[in-house]
C-alpha atoms as a PDB file:
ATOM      1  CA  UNK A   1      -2.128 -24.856   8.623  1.00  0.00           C
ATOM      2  CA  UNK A   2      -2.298 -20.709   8.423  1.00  0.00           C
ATOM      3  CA  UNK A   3      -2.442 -19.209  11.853  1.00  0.00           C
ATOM      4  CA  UNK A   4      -5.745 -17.255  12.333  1.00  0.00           C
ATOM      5  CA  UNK A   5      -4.306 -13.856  11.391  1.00  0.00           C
ATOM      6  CA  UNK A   6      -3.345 -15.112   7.949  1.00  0.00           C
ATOM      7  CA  UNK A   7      -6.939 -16.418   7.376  1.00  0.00           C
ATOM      8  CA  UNK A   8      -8.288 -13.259   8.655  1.00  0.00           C
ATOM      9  CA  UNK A   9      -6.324 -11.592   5.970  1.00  0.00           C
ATOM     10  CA  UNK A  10      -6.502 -14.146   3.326  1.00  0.00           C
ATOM     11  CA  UNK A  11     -10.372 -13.261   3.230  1.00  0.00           C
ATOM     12  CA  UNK A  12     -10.945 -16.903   4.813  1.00  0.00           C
ATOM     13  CA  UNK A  13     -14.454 -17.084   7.006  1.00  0.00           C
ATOM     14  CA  UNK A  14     -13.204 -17.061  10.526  1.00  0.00           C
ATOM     15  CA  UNK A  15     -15.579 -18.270  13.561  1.00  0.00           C
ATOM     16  CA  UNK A  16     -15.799 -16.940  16.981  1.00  0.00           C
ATOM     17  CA  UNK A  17     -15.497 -20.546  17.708  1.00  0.00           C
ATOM     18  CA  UNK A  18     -11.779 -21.129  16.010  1.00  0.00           C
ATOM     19  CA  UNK A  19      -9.624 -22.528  18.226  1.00  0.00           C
ATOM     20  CA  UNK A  20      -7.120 -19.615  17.451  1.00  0.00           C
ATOM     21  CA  UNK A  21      -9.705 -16.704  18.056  1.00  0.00           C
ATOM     22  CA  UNK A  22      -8.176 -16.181  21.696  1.00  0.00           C
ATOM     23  CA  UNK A  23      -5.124 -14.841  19.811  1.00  0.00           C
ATOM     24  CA  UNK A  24      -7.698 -11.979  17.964  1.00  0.00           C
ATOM     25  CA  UNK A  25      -9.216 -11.533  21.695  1.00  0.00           C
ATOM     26  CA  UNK A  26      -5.877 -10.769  23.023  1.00  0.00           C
ATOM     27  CA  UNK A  27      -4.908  -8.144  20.314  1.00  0.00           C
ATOM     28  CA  UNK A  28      -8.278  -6.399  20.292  1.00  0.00           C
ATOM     29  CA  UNK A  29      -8.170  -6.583  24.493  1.00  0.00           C
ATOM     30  CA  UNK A  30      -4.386  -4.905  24.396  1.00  0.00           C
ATOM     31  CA  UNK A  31      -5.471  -2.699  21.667  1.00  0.00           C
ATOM     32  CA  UNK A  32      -8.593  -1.428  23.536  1.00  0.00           C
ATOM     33  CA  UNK A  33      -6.450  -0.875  26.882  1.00  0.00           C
ATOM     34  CA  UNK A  34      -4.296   1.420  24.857  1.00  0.00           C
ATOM     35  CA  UNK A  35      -6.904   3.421  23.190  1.00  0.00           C
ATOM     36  CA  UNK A  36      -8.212   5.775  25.979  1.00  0.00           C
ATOM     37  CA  UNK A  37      -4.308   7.321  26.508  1.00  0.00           C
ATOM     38  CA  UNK A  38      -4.008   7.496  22.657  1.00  0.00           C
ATOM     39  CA  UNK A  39      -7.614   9.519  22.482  1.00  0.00           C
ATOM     40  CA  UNK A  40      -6.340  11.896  25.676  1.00  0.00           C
ATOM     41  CA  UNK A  41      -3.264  12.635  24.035  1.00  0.00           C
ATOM     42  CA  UNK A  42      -2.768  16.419  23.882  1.00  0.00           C
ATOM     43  CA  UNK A  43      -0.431  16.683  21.163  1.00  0.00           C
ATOM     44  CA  UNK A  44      -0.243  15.532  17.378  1.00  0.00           C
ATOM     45  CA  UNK A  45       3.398  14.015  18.432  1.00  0.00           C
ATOM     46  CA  UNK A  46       1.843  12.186  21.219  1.00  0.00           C
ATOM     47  CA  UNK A  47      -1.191  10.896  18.856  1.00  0.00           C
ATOM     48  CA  UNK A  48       1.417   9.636  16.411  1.00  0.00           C
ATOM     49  CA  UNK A  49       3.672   7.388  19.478  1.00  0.00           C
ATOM     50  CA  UNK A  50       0.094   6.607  21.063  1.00  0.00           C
ATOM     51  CA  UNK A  51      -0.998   4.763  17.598  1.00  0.00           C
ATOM     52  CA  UNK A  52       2.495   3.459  16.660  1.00  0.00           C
ATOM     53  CA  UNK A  53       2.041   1.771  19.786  1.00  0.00           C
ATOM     54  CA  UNK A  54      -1.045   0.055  18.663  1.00  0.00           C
ATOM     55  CA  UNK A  55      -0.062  -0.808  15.352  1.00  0.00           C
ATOM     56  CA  UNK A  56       3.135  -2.142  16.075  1.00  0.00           C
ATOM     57  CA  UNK A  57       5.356  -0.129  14.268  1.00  0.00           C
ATOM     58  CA  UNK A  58       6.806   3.619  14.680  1.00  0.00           C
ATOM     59  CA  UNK A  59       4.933   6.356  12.142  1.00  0.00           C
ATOM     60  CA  UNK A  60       6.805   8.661  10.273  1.00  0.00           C
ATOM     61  CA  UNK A  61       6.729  12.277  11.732  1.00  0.00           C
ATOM     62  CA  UNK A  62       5.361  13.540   8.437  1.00  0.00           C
ATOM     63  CA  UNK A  63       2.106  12.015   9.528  1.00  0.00           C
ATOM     64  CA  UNK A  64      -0.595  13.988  11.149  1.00  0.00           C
ATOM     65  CA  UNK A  65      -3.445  12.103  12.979  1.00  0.00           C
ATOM     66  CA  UNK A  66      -5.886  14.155  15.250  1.00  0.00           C
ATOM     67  CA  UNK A  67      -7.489  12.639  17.958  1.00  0.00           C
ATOM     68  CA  UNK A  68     -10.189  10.969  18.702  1.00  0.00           C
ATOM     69  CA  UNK A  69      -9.120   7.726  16.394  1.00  0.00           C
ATOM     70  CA  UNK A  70     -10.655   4.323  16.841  1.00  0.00           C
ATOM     71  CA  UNK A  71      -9.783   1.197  15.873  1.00  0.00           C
ATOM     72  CA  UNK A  72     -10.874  -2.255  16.781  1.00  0.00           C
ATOM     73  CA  UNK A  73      -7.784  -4.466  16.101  1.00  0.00           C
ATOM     74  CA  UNK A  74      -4.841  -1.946  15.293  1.00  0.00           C
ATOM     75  CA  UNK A  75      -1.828  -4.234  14.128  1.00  0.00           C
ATOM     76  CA  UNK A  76      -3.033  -4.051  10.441  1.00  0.00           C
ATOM     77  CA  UNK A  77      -3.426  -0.517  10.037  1.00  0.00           C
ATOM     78  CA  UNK A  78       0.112   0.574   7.946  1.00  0.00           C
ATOM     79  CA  UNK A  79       0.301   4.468   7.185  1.00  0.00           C
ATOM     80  CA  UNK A  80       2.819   5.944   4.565  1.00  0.00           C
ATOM     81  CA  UNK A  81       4.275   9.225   4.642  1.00  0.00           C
ATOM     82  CA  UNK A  82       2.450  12.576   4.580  1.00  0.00           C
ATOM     83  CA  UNK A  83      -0.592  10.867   5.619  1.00  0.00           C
ATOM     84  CA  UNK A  84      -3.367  12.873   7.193  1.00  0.00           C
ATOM     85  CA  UNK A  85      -6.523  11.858   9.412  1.00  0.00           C
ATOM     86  CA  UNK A  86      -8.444  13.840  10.686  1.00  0.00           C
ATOM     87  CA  UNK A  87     -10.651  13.483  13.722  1.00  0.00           C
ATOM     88  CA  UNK A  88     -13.548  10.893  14.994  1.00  0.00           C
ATOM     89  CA  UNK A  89     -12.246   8.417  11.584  1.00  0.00           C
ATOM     90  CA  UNK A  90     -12.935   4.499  12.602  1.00  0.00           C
ATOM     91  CA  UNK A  91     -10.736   1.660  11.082  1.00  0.00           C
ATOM     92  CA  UNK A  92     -11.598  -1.795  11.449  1.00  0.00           C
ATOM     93  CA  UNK A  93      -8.514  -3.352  10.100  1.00  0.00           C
ATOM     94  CA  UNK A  94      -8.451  -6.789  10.594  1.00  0.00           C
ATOM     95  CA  UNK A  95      -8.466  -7.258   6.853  1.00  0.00           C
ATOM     96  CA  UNK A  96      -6.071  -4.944   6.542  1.00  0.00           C
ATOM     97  CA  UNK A  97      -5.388  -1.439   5.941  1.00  0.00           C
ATOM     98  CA  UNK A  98      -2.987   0.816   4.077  1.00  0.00           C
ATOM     99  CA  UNK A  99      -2.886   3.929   3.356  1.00  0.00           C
ATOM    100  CA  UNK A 100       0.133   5.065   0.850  1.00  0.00           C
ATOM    101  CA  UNK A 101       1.910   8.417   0.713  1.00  0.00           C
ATOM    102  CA  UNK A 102      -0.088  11.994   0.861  1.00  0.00           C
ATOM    103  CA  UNK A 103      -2.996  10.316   1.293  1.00  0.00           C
ATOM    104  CA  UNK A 104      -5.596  12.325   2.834  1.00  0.00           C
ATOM    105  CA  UNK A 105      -8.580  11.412   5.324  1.00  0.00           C
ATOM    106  CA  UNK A 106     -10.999  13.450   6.286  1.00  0.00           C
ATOM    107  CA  UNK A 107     -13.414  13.971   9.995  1.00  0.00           C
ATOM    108  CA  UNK A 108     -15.762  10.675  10.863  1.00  0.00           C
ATOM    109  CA  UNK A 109     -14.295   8.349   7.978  1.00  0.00           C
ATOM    110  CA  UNK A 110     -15.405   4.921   8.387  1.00  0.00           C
ATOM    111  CA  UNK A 111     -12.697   1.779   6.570  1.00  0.00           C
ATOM    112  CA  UNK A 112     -13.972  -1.313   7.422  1.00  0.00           C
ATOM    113  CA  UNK A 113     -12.108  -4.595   6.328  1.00  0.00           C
ATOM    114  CA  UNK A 114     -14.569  -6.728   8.261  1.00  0.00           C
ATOM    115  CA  UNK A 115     -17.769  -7.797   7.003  1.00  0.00           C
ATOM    116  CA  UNK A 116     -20.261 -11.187   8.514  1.00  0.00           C
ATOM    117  CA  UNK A 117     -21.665 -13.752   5.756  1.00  0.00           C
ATOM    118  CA  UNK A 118     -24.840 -13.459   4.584  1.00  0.00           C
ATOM    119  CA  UNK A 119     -26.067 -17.005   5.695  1.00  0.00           C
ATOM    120  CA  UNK A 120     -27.796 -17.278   9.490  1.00  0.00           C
ATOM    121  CA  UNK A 121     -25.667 -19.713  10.920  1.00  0.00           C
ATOM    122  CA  UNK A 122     -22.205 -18.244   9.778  1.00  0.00           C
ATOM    123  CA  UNK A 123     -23.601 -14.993  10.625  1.00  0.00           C
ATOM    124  CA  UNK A 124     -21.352 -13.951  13.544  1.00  0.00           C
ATOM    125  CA  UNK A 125     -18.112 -15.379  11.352  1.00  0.00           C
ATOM    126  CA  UNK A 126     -15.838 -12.965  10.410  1.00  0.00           C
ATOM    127  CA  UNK A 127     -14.717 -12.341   7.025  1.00  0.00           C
ATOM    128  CA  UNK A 128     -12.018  -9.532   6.257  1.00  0.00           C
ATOM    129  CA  UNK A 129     -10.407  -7.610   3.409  1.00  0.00           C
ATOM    130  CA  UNK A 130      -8.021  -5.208   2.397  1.00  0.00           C
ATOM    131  CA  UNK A 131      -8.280  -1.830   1.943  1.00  0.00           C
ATOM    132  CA  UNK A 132      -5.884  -0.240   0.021  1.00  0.00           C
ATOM    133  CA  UNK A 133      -6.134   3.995  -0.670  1.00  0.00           C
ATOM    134  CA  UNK A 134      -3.411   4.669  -2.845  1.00  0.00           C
ATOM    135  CA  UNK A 135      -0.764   7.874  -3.247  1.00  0.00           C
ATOM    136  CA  UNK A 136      -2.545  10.916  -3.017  1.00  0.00           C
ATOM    137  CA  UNK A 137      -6.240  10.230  -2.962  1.00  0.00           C
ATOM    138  CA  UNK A 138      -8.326  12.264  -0.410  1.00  0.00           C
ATOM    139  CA  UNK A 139     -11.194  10.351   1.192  1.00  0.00           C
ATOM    140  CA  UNK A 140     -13.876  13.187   2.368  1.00  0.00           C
ATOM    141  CA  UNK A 141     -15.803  13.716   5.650  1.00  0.00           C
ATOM    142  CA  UNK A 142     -18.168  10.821   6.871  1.00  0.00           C
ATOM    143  CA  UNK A 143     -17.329   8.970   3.765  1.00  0.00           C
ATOM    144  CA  UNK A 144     -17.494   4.426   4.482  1.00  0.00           C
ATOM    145  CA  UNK A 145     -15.342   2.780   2.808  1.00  0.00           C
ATOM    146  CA  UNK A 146     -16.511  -1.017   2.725  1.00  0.00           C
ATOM    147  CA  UNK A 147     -14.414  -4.700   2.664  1.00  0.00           C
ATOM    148  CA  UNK A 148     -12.035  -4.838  -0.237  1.00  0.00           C
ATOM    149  CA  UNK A 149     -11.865  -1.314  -1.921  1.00  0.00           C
ATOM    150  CA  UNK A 150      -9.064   0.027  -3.452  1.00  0.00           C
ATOM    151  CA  UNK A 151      -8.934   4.127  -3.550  1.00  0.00           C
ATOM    152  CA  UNK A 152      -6.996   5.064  -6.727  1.00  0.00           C
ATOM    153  CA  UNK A 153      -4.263   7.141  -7.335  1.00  0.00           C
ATOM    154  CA  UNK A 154      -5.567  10.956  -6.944  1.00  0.00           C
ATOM    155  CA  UNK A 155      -8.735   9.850  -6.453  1.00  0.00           C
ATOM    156  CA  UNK A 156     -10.965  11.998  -4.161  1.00  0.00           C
ATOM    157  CA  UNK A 157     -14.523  10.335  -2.068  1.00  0.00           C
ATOM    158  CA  UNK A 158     -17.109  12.567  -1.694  1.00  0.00           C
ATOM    159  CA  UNK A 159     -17.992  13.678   1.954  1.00  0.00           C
ATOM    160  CA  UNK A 160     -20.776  10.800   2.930  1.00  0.00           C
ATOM    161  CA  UNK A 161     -20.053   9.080   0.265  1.00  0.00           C
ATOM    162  CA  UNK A 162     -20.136   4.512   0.670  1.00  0.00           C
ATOM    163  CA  UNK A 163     -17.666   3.202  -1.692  1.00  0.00           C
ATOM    164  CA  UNK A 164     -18.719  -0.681  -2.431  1.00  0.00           C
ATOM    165  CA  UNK A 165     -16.272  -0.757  -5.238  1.00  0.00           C
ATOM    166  CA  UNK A 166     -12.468   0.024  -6.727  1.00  0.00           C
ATOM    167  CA  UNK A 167     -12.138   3.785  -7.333  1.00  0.00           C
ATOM    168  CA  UNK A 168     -10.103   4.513 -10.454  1.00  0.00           C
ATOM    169  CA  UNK A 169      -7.337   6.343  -9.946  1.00  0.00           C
ATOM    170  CA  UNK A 170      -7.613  10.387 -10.880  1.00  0.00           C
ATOM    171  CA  UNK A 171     -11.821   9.716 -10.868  1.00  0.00           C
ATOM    172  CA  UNK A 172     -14.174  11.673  -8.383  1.00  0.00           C
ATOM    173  CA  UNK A 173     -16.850   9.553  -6.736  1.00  0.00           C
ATOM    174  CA  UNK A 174     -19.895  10.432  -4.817  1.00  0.00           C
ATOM    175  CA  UNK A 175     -22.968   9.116  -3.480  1.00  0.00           C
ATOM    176  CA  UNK A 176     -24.833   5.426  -2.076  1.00  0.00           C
ATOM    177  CA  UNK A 177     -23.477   3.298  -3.064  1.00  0.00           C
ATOM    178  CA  UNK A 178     -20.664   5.976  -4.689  1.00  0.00           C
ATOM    179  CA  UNK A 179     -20.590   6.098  -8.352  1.00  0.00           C
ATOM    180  CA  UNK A 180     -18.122   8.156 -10.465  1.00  0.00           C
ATOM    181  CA  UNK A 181     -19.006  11.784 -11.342  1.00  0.00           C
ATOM    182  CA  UNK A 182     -16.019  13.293 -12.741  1.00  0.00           C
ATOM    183  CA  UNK A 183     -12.480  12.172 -13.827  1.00  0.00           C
ATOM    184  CA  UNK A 184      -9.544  14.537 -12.552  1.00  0.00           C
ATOM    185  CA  UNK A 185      -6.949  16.384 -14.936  1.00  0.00           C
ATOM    186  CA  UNK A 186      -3.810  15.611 -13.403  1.00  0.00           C
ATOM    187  CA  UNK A 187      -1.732  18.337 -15.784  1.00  0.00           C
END
């Protein structure tokens, strides 16, 4: 049988009352106690250790991450090289998050891997995907992306912008829900 974190990723409904869900309480309780000295960290070094502490792994020092940063979960959140984020951004990540080289983020960005099903009684089930935002794309201020997006290649989000759906890569979108307005020239 897959442990509960591989069902969380896997996209597989997960109930508060699995038998495994004290293992998701325990990261989100250890990832919550480290949170207030990562968001009164005075330095972008210090922001960077604070969150490799929370995700499990070191970040590279090309990465740039100003605090305040929020997360619910933390440990699968994985951040490439050149990567910037920008203040007040939220991920809930326990679908999974990454974010590839020179990507950029910009102020109060929302990723959210977790979504509830529709139906009443499965309502407070949780059921998570990735989010992938790929080499270069730029996701714009107060832009949400939801459960199971991929950002493309050079794409850019427009600022407020909910993406629902896969961005092509070198596209432009904009809007609720975002639709594409303009492809890039990458020459």
């Amino acid at each position: 049988m897959k442990d509960i974190f591989e069902r969380l990723r896997g996209g597989e409904l997960v109930r508060l009352t699995d038998a495994e869900f004290f293992k998701v309480d325990e990261v989100v309780n250890r990832t919550l106690a480290l949170s207030p000295s990562l968001n009164a960290s005075t330095s972008v070094d210090e922001v960077r250790t604070k969150l490799g502490e929370i995700i499990g792994m070191p970040l590279d020092k090309s990465v740039t991450i100003f605090a305040p940063f929020y997360t619910n979960f933390g440990r699968f959140i994985n951040i490439g090289k050149n990567v910037f984020i920008n203040h007040a951004c939220s991920f809930l990540d326990m679908g999974g998050i990454t974010l590839e080289d020179d990507v950029l983020i910009g102020p109060k960005v929302n990723l959210i891997t977790e979504n509830h099903p529709l139906a009443p009684a499965e309502r407070r089930g949780i059921v998570a995907r990735p989010i992938l935002i790929k080499r270069k794309a730029w996701v714009g201020a107060a832009a949400t992306i939801m459960p199971g997006v991929t950002i493309g290649e050079n794409a850019i989000v427009a600022a407020g912008a909910v993406v629902t759906r896969d961005v092509p890569d070198n596209t432009i979108v904009a809007g609720v829900p975002a639709k594409i307005i303009k492809n890039i020239d990458t020459l």
